[in-house]
N, C-alpha and C. Protein backbone atom coordinates (compact mmCIF):
# COMPACT_ATOMS: atom_id res chain seq x y z
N UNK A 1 0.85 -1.16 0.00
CA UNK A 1 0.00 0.00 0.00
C UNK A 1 0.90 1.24 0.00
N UNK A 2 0.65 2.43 -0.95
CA UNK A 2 1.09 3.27 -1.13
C UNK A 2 1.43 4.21 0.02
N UNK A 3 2.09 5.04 0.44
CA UNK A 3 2.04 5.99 1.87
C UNK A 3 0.65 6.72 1.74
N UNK A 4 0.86 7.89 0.45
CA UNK A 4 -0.46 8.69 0.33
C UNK A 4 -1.96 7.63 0.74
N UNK A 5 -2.27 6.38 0.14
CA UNK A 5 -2.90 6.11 0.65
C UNK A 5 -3.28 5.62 2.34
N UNK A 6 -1.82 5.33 2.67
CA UNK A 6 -2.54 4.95 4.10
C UNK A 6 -2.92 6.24 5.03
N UNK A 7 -2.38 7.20 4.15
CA UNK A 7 -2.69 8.74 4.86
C UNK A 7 -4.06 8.81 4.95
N UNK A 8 -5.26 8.39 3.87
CA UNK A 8 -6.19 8.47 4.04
C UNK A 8 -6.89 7.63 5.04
N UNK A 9 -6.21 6.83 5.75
CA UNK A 9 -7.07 5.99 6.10
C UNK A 9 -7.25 6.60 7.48
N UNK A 10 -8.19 5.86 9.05
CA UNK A 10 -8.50 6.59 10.19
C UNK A 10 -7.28 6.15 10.92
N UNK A 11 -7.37 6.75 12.47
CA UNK A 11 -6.77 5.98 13.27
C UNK A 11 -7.01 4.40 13.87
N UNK A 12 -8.14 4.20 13.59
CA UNK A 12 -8.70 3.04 13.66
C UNK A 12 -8.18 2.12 12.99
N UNK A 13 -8.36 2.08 11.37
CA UNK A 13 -8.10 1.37 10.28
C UNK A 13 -6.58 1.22 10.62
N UNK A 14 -5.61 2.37 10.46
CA UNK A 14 -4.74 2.23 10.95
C UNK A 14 -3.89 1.11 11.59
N UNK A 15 -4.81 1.33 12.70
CA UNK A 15 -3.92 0.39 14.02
C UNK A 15 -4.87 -1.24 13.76
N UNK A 16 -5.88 -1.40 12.83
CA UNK A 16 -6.32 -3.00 12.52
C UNK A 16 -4.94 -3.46 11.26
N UNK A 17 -4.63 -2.23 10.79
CA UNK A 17 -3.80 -2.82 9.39
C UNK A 17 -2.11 -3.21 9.98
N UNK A 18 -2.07 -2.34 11.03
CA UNK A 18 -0.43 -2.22 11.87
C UNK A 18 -0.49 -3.58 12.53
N UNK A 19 -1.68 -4.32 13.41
CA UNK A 19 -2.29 -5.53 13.72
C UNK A 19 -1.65 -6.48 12.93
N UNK A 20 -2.32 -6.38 11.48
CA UNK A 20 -2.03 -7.16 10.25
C UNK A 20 -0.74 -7.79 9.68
N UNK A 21 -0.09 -6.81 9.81
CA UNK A 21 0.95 -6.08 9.37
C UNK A 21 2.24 -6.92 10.40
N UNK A 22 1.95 -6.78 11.67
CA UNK A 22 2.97 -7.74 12.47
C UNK A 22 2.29 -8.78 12.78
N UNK A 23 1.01 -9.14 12.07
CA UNK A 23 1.41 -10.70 12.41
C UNK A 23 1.98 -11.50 11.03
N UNK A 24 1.71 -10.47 9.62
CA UNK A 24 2.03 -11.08 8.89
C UNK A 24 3.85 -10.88 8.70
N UNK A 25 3.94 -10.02 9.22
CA UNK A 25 5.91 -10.17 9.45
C UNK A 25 6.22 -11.79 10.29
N UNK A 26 5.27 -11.65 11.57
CA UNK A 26 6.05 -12.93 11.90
C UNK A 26 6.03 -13.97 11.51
N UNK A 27 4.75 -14.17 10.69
CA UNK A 27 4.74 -15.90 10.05
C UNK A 27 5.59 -15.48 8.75
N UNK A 28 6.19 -14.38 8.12
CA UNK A 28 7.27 -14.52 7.23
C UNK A 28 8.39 -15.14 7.56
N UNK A 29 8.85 -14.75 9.18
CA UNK A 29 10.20 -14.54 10.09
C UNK A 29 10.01 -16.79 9.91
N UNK A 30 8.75 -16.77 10.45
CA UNK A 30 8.78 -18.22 11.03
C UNK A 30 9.18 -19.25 9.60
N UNK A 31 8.55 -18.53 8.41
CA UNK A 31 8.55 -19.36 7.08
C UNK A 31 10.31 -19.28 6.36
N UNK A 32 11.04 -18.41 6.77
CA UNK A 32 12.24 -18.09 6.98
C UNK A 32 13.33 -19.09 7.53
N UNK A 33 12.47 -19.38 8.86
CA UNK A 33 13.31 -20.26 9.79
C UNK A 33 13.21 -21.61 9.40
N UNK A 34 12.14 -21.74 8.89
CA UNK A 34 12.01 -23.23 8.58
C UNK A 34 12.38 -23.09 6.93
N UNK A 35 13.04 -22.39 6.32
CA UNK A 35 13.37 -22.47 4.76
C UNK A 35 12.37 -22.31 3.77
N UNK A 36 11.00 -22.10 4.39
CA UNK A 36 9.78 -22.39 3.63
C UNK A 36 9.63 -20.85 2.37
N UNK A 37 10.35 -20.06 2.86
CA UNK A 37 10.11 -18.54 2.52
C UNK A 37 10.83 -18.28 1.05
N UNK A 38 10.10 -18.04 -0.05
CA UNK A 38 10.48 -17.99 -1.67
C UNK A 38 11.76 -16.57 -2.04
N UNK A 39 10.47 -15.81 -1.34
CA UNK A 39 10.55 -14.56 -1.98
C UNK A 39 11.34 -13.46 -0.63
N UNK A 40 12.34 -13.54 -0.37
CA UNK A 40 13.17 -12.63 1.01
C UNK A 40 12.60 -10.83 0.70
N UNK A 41 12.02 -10.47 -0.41
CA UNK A 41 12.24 -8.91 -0.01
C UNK A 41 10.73 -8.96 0.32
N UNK A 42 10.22 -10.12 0.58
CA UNK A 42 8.72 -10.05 1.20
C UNK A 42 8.45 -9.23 2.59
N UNK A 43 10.02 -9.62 3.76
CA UNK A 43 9.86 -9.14 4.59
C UNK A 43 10.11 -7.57 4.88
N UNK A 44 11.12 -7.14 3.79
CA UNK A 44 11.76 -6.04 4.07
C UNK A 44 10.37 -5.14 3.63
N UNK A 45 9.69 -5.26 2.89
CA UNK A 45 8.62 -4.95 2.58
C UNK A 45 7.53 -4.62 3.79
N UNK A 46 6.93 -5.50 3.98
CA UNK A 46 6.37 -5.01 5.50
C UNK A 46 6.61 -4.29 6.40
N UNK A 47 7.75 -4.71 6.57
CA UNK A 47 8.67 -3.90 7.88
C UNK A 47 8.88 -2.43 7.37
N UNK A 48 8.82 -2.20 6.45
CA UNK A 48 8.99 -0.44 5.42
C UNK A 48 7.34 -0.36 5.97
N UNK A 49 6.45 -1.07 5.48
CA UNK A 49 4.84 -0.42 5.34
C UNK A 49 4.62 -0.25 6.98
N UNK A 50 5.39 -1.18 7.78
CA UNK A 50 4.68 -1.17 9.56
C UNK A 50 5.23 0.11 9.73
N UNK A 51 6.70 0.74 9.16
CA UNK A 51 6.96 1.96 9.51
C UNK A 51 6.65 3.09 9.38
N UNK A 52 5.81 2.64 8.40
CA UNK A 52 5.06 3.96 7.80
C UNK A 52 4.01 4.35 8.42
N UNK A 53 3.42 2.89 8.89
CA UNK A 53 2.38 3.21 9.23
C UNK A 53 2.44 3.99 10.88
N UNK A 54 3.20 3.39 11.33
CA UNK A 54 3.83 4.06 12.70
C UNK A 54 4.27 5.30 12.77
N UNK A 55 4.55 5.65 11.61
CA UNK A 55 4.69 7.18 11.25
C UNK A 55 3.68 8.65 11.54
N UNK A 56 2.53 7.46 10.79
CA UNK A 56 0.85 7.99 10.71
C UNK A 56 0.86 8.37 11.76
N UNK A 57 0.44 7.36 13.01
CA UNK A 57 0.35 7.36 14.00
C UNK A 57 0.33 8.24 14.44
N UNK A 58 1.89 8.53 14.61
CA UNK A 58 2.67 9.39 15.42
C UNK A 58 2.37 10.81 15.54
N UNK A 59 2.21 10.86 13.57
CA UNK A 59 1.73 12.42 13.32
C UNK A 59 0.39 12.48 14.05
N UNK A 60 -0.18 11.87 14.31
CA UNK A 60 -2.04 12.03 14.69
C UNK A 60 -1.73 12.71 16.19
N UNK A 61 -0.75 11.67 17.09
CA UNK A 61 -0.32 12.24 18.49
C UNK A 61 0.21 13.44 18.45
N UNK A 62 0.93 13.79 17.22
CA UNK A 62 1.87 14.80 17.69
C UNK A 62 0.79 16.32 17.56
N UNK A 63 -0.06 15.50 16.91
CA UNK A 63 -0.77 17.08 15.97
C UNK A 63 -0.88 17.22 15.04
N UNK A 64 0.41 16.31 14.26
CA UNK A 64 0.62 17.20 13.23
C UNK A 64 -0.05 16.71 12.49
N UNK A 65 -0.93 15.87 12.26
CA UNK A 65 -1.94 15.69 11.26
C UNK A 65 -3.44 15.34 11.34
N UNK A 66 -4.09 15.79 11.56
CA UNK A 66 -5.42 15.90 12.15
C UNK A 66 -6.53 15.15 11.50
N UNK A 67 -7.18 14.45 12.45
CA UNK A 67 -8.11 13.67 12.10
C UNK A 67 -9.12 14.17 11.58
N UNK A 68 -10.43 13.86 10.52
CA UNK A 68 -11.30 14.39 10.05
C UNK A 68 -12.47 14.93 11.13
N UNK A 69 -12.26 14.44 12.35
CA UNK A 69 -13.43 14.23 13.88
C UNK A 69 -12.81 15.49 14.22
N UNK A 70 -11.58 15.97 14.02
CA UNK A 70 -11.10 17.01 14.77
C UNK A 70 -11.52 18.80 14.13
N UNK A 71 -11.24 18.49 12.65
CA UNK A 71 -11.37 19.64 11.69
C UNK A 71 -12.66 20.73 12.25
C-alpha cells in the first residue's frame, strides 16, 4: 500500500492494518526459519509499510496531522 494512501485511512483502520501487518511479518520470520520462505524482499517490505504506518500514528499524536473528527 502506497504511503499517500494509508494517509487516508482513520486511526482506527490504521492500528487494525499495523495488527495485520505484524502478524504477517512474523509468520514470514517463522517461514524463513524453517526455509519455507520464496521470496526474502517479502519481509523487508512489511517492515517499510509497519513503519510507515507508525509514522501515521505518530503524526495524529503529535498534531501534526489531524483527524477528520477534529477539523
Amino acid at each position: 500500500m502506497k504511503a499517500n494512501q494509508l494517509g487516508e485511512l482513520s486511526v482506527v483502520e490504521l492500528n487494525a492494518k499495523l495488527i495485520d501487518n505484524l502478524d504477517s511479518l512474523q509468520n514470514l520470520r517463522f517461514q524463513k526459519a524453517l526455509q519455507q520462505l520464496e521470496d526474502g524482499t517479502q519481509i523487508s517490505i512489511v517492515k517499510k509499510e509497519i513503519a510507515q504506518i507508525k509514522t501515521i500514528l505518530r503524526e495524529y499524536d503529535l498534531g501534526i496531522r489531524k483527524s477528520e473528527g477534529d477539523a
